[in-house]
PDB file of N, CA and C in Angstrom:
ATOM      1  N   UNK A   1       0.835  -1.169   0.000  1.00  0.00           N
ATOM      2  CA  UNK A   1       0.000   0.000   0.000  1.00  0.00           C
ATOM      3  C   UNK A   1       0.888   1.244   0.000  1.00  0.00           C
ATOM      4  N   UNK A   2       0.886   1.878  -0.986  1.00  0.00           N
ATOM      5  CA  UNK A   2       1.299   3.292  -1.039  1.00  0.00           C
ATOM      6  C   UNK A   2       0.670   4.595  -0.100  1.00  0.00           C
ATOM      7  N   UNK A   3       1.665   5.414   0.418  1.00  0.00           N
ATOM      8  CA  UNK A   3       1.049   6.664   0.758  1.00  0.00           C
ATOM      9  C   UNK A   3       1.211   7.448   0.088  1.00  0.00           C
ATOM     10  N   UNK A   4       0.053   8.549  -0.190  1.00  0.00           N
ATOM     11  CA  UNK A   4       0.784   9.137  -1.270  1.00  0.00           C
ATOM     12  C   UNK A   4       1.045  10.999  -0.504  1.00  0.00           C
ATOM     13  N   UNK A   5       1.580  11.704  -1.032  1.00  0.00           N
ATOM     14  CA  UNK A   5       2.787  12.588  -0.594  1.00  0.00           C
ATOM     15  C   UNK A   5       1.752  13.444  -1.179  1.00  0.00           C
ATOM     16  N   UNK A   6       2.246  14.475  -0.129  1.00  0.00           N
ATOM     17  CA  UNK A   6       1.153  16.191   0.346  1.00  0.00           C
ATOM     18  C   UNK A   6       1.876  16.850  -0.930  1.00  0.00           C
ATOM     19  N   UNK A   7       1.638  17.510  -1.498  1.00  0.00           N
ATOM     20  CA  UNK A   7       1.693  18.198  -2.425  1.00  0.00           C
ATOM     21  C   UNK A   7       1.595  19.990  -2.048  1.00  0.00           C
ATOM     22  N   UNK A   8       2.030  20.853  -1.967  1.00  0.00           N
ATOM     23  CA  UNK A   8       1.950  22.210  -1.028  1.00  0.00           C
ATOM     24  C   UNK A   8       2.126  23.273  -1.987  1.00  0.00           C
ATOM     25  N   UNK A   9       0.853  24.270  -2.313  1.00  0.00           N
ATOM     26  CA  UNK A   9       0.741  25.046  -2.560  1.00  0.00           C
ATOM     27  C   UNK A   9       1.645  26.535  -2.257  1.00  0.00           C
ATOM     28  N   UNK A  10       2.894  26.376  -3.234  1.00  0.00           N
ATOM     29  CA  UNK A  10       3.790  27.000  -2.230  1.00  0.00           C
ATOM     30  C   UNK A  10       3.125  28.799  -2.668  1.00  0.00           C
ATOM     31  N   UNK A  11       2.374  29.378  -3.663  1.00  0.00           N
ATOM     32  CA  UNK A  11       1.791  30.892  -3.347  1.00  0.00           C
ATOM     33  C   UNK A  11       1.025  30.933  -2.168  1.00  0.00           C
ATOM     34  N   UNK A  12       0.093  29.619  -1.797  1.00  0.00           N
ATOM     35  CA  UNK A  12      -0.919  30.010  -0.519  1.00  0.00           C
ATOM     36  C   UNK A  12      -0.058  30.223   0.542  1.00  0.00           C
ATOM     37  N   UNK A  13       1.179  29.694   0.554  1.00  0.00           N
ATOM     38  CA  UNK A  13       2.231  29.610   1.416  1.00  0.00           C
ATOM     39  C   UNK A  13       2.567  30.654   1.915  1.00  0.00           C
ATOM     40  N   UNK A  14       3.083  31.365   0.397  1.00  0.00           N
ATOM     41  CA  UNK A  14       3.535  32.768   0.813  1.00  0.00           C
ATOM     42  C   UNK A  14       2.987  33.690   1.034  1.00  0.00           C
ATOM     43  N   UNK A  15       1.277  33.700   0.456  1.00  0.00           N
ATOM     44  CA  UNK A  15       0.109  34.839   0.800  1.00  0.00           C
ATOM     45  C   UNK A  15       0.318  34.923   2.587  1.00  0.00           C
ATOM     46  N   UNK A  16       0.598  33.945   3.486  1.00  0.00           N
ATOM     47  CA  UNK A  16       0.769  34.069   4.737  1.00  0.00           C
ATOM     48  C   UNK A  16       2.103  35.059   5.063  1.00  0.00           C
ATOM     49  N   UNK A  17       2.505  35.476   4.236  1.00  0.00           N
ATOM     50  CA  UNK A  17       4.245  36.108   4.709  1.00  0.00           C
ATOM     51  C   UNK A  17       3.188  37.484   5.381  1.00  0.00           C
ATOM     52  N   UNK A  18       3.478  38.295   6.537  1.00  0.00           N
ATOM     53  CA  UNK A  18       2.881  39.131   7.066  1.00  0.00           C
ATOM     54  C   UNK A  18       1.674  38.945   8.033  1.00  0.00           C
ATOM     55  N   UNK A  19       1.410  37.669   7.936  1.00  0.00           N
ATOM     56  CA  UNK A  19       0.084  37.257   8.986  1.00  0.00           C
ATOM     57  C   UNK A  19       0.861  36.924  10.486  1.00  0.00           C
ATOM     58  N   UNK A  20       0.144  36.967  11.400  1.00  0.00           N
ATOM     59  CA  UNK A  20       0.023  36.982  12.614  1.00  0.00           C
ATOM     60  C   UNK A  20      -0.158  35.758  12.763  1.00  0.00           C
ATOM     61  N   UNK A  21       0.794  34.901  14.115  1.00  0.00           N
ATOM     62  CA  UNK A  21       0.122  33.211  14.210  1.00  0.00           C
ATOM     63  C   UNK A  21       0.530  33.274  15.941  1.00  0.00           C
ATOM     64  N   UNK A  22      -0.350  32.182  16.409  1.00  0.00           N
ATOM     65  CA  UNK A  22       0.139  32.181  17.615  1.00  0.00           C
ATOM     66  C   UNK A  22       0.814  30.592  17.516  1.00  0.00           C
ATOM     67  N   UNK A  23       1.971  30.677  18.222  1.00  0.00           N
ATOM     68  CA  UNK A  23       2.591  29.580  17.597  1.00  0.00           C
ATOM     69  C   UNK A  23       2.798  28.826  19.415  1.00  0.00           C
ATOM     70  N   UNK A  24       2.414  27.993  19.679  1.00  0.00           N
ATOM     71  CA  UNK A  24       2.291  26.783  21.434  1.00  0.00           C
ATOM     72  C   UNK A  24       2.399  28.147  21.975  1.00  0.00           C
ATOM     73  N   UNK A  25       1.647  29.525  21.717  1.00  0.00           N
ATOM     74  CA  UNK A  25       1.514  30.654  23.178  1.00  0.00           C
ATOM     75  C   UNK A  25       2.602  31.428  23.113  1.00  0.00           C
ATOM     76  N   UNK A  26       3.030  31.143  21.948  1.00  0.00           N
ATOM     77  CA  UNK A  26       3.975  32.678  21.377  1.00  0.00           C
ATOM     78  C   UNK A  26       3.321  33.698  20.018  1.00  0.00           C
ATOM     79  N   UNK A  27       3.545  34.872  20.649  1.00  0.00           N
ATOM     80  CA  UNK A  27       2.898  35.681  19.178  1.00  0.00           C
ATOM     81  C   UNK A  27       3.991  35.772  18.330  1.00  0.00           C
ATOM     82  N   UNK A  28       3.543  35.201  16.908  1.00  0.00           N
ATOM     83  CA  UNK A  28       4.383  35.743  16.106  1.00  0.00           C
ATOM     84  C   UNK A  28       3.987  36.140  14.878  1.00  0.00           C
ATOM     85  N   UNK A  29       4.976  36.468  13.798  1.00  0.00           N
ATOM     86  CA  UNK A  29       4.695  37.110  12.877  1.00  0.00           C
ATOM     87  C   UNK A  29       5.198  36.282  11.824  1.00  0.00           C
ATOM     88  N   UNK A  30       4.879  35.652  10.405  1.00  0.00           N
ATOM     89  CA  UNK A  30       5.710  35.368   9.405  1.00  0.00           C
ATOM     90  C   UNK A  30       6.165  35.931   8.657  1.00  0.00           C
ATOM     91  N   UNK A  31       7.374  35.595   8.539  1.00  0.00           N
ATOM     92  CA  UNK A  31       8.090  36.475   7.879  1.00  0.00           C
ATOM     93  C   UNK A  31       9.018  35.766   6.401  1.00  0.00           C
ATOM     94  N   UNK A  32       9.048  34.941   6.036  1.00  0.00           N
ATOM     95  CA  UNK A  32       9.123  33.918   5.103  1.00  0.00           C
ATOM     96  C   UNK A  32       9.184  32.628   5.116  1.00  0.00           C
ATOM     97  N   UNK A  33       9.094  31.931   3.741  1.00  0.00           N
ATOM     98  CA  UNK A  33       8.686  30.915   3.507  1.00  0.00           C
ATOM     99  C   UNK A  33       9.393  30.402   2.880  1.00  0.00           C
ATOM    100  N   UNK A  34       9.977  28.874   3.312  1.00  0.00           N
ATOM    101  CA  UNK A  34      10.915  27.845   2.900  1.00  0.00           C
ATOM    102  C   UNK A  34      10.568  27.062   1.795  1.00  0.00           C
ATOM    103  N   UNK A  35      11.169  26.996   0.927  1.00  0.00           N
ATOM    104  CA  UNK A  35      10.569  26.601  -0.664  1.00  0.00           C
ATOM    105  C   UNK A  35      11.071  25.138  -0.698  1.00  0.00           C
ATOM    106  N   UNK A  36      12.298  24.581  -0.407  1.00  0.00           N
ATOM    107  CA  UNK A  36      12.975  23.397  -0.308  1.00  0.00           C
ATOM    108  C   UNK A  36      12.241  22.484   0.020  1.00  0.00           C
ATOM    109  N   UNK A  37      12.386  22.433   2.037  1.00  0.00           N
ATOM    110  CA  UNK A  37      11.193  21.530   2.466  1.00  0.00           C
ATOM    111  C   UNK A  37      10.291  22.634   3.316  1.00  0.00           C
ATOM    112  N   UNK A  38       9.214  22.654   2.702  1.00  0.00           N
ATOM    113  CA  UNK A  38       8.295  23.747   2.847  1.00  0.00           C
ATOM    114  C   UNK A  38       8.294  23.962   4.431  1.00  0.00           C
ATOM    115  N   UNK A  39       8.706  25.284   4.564  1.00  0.00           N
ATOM    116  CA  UNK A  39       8.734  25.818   6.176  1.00  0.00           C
ATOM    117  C   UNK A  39       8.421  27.462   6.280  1.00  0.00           C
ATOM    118  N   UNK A  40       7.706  27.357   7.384  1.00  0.00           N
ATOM    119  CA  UNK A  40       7.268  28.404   7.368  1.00  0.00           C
ATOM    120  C   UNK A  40       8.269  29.388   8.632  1.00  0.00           C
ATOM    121  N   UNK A  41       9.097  30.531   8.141  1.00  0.00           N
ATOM    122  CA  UNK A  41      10.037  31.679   8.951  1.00  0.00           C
ATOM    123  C   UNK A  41       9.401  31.885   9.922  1.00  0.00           C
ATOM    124  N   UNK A  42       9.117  32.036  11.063  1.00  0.00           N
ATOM    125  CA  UNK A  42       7.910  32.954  12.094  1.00  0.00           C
ATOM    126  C   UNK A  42       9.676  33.906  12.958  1.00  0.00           C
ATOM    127  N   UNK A  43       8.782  35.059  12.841  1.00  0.00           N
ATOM    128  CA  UNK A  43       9.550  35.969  14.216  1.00  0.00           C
ATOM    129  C   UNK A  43       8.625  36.768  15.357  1.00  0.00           C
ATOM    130  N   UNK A  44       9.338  36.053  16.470  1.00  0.00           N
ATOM    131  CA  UNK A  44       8.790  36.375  17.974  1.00  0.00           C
ATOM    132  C   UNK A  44       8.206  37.382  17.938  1.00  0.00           C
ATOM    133  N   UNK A  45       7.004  38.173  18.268  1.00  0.00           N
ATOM    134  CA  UNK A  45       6.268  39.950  18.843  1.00  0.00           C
ATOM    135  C   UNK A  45       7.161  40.277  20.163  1.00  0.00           C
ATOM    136  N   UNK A  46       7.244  39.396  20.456  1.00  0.00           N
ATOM    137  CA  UNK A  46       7.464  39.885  21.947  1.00  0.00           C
ATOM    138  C   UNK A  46       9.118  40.439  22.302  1.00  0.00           C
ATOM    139  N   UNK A  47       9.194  41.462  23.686  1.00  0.00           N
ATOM    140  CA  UNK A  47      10.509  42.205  23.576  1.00  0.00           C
ATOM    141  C   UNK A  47      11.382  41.262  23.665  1.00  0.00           C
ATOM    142  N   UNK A  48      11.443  40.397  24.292  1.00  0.00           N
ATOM    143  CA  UNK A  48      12.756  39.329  24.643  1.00  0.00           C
ATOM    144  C   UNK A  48      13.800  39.186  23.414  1.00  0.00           C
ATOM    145  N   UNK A  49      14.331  39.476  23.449  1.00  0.00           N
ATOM    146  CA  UNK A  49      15.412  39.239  22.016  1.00  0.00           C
ATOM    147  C   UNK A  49      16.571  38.422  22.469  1.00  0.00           C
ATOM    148  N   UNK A  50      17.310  37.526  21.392  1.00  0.00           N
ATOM    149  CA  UNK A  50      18.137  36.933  21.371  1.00  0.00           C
ATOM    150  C   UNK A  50      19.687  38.006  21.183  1.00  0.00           C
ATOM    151  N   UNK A  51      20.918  37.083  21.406  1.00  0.00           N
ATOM    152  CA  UNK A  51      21.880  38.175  21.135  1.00  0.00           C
ATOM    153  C   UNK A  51      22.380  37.281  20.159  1.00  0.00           C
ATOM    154  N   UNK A  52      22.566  38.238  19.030  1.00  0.00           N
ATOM    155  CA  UNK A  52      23.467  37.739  17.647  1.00  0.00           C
ATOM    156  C   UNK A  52      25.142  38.006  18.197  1.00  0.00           C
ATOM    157  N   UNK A  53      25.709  36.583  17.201  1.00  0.00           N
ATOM    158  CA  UNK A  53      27.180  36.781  17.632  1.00  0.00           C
ATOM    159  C   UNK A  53      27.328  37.196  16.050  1.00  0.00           C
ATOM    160  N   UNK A  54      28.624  38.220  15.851  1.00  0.00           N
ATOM    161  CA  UNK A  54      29.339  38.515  14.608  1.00  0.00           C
ATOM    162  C   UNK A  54      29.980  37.839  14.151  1.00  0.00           C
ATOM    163  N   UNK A  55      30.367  37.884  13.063  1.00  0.00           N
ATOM    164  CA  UNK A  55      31.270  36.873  12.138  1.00  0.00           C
ATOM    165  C   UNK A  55      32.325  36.297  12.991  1.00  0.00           C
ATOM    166  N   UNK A  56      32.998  36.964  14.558  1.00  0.00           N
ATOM    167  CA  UNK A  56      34.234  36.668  15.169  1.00  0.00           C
ATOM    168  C   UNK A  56      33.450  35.984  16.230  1.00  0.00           C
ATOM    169  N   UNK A  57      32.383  35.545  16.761  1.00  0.00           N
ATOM    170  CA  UNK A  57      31.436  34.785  17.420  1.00  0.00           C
ATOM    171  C   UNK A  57      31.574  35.756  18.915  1.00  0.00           C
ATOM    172  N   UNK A  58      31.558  37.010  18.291  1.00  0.00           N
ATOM    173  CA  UNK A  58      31.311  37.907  19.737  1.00  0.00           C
ATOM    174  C   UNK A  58      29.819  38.948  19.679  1.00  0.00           C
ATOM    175  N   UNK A  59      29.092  38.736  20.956  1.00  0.00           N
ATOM    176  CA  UNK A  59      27.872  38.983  20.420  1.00  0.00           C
ATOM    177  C   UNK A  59      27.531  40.838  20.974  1.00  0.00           C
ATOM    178  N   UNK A  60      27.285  40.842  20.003  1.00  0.00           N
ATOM    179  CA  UNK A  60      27.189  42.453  20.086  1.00  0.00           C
ATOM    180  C   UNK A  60      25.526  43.167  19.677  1.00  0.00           C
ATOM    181  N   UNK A  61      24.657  42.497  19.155  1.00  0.00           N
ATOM    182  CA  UNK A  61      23.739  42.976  18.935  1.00  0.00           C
ATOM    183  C   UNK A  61      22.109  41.978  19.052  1.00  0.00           C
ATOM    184  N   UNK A  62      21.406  43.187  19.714  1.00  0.00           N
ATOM    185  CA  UNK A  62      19.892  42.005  19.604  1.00  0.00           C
ATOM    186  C   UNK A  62      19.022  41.773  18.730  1.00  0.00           C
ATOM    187  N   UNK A  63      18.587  41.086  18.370  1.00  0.00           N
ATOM    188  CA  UNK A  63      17.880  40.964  17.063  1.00  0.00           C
ATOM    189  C   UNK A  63      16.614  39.656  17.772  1.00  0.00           C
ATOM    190  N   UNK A  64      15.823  39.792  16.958  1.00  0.00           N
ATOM    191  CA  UNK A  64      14.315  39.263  17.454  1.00  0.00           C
ATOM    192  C   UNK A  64      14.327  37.899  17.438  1.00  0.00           C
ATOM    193  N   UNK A  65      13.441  37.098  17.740  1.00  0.00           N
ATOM    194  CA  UNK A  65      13.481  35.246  18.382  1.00  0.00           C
ATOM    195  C   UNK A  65      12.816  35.397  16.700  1.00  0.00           C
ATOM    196  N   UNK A  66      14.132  33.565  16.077  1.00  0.00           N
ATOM    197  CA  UNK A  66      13.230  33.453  15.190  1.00  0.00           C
ATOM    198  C   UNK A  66      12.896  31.998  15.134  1.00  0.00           C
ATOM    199  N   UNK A  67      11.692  30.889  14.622  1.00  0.00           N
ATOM    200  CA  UNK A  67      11.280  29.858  14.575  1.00  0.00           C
ATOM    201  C   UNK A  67      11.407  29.515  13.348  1.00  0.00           C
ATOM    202  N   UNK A  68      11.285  28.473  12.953  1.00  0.00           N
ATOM    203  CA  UNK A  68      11.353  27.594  11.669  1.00  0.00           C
ATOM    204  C   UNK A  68      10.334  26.558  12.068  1.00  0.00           C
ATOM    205  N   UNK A  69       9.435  26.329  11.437  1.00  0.00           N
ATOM    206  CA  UNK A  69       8.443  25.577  11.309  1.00  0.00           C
ATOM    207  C   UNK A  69       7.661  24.885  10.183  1.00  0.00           C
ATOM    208  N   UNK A  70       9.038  23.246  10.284  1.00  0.00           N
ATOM    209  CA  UNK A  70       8.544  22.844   8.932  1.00  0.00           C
ATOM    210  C   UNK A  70       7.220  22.609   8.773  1.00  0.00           C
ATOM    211  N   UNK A  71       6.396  22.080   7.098  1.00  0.00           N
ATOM    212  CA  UNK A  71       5.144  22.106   6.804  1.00  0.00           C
ATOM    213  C   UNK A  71       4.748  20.608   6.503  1.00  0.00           C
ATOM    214  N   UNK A  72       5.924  19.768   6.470  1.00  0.00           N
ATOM    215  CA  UNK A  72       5.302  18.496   6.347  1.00  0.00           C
ATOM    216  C   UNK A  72       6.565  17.791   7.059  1.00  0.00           C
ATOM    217  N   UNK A  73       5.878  16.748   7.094  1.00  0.00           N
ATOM    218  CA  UNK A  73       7.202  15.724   8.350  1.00  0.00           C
ATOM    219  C   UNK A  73       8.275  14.860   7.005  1.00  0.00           C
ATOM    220  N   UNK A  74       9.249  14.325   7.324  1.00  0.00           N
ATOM    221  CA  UNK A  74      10.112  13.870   6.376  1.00  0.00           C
ATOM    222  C   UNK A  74       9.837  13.678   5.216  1.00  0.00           C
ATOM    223  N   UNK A  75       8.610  12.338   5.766  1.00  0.00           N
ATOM    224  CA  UNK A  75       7.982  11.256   4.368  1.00  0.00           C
ATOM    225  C   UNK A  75       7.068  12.147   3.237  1.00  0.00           C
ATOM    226  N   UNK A  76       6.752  13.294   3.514  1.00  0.00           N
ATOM    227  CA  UNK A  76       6.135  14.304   2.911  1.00  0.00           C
ATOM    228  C   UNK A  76       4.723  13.742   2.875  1.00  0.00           C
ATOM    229  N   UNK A  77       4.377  13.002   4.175  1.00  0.00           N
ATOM    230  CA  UNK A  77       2.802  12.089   3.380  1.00  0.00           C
ATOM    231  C   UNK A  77       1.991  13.037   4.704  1.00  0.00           C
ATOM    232  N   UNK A  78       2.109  13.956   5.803  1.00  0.00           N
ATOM    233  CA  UNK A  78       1.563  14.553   6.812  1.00  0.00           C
ATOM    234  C   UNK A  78       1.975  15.690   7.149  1.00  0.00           C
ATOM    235  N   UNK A  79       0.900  16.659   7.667  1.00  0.00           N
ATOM    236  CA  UNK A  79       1.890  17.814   8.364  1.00  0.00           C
ATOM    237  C   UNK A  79       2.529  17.761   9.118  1.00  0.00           C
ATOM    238  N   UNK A  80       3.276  18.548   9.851  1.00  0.00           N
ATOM    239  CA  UNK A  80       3.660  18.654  10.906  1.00  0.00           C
ATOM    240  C   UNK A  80       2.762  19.176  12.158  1.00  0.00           C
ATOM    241  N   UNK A  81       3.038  18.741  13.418  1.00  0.00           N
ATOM    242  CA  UNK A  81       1.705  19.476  14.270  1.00  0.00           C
ATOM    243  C   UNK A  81       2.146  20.356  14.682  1.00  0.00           C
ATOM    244  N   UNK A  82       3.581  21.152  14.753  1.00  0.00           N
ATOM    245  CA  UNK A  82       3.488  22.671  15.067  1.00  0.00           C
ATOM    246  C   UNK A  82       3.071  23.360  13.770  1.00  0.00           C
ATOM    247  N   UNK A  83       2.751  22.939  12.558  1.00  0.00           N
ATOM    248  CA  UNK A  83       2.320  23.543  11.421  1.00  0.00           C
ATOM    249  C   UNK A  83       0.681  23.517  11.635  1.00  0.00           C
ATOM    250  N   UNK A  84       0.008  22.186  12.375  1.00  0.00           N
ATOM    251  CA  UNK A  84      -1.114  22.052  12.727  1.00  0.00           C
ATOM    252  C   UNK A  84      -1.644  22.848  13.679  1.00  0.00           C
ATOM    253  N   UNK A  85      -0.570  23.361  14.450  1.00  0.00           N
ATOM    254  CA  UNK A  85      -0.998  23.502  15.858  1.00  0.00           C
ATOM    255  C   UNK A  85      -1.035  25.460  15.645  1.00  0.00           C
ATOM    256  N   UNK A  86      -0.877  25.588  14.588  1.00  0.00           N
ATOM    257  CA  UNK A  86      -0.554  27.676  14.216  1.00  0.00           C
ATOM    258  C   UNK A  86      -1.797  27.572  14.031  1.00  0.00           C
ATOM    259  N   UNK A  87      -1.734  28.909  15.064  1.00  0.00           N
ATOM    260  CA  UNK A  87      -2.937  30.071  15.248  1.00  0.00           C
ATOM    261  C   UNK A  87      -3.065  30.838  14.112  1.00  0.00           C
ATOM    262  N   UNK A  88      -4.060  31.406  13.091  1.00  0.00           N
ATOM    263  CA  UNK A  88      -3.808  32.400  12.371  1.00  0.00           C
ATOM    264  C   UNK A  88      -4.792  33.258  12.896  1.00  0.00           C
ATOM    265  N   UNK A  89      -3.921  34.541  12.831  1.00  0.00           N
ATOM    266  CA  UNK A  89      -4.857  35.517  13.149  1.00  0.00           C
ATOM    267  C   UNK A  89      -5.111  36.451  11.803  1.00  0.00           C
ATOM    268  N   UNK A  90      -6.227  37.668  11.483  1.00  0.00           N
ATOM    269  CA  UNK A  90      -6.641  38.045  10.589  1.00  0.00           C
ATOM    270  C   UNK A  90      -5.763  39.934  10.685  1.00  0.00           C
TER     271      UNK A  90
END
């Protein structure tokens, strides 16, 4: 028995770049979309920021929490449930 493999609309994909999601009780924002194995960019709302290290791995600047949230699991035959589990807001 064959499964057969999700197929992903990668424009509906990207019509989400700018939407609002709540991602397990984090607000975030998308901000692009992974074309390879379809993933969706999200960056954190909230102030907490991470510290970026520079090219010499010394960290000098904050820049915002970011997530990666692939859209289908390996076998490409299901989503993923943090892809299941996004809030969209309007």
């Amino acid at each position: 028995m064959s499964e057969t493999r999700i197929e992903i609309d990668m424009e509906q994909l990207r019509g989400l770049i700018g939407r609002s999601v709540d991602y397990y009780g984090t607000r975030c924002t998308v901000i692009e979309v992974l074309e390879d194995n379809p993933a969706l960019v999200l960056e954190a709302c909230h102030k907490h920021t991470t510290i970026q290290p520079d090219q010499h791995g010394e960290a000098h600047r904050r820049v915002p929490t970011t997530i990666t949230v692939p859209v289908l699991n390996q076998s490409r035959i299901e989503y993923t449930p943090g892809f299941l589990d996004l809030n969209l807001f309007e």
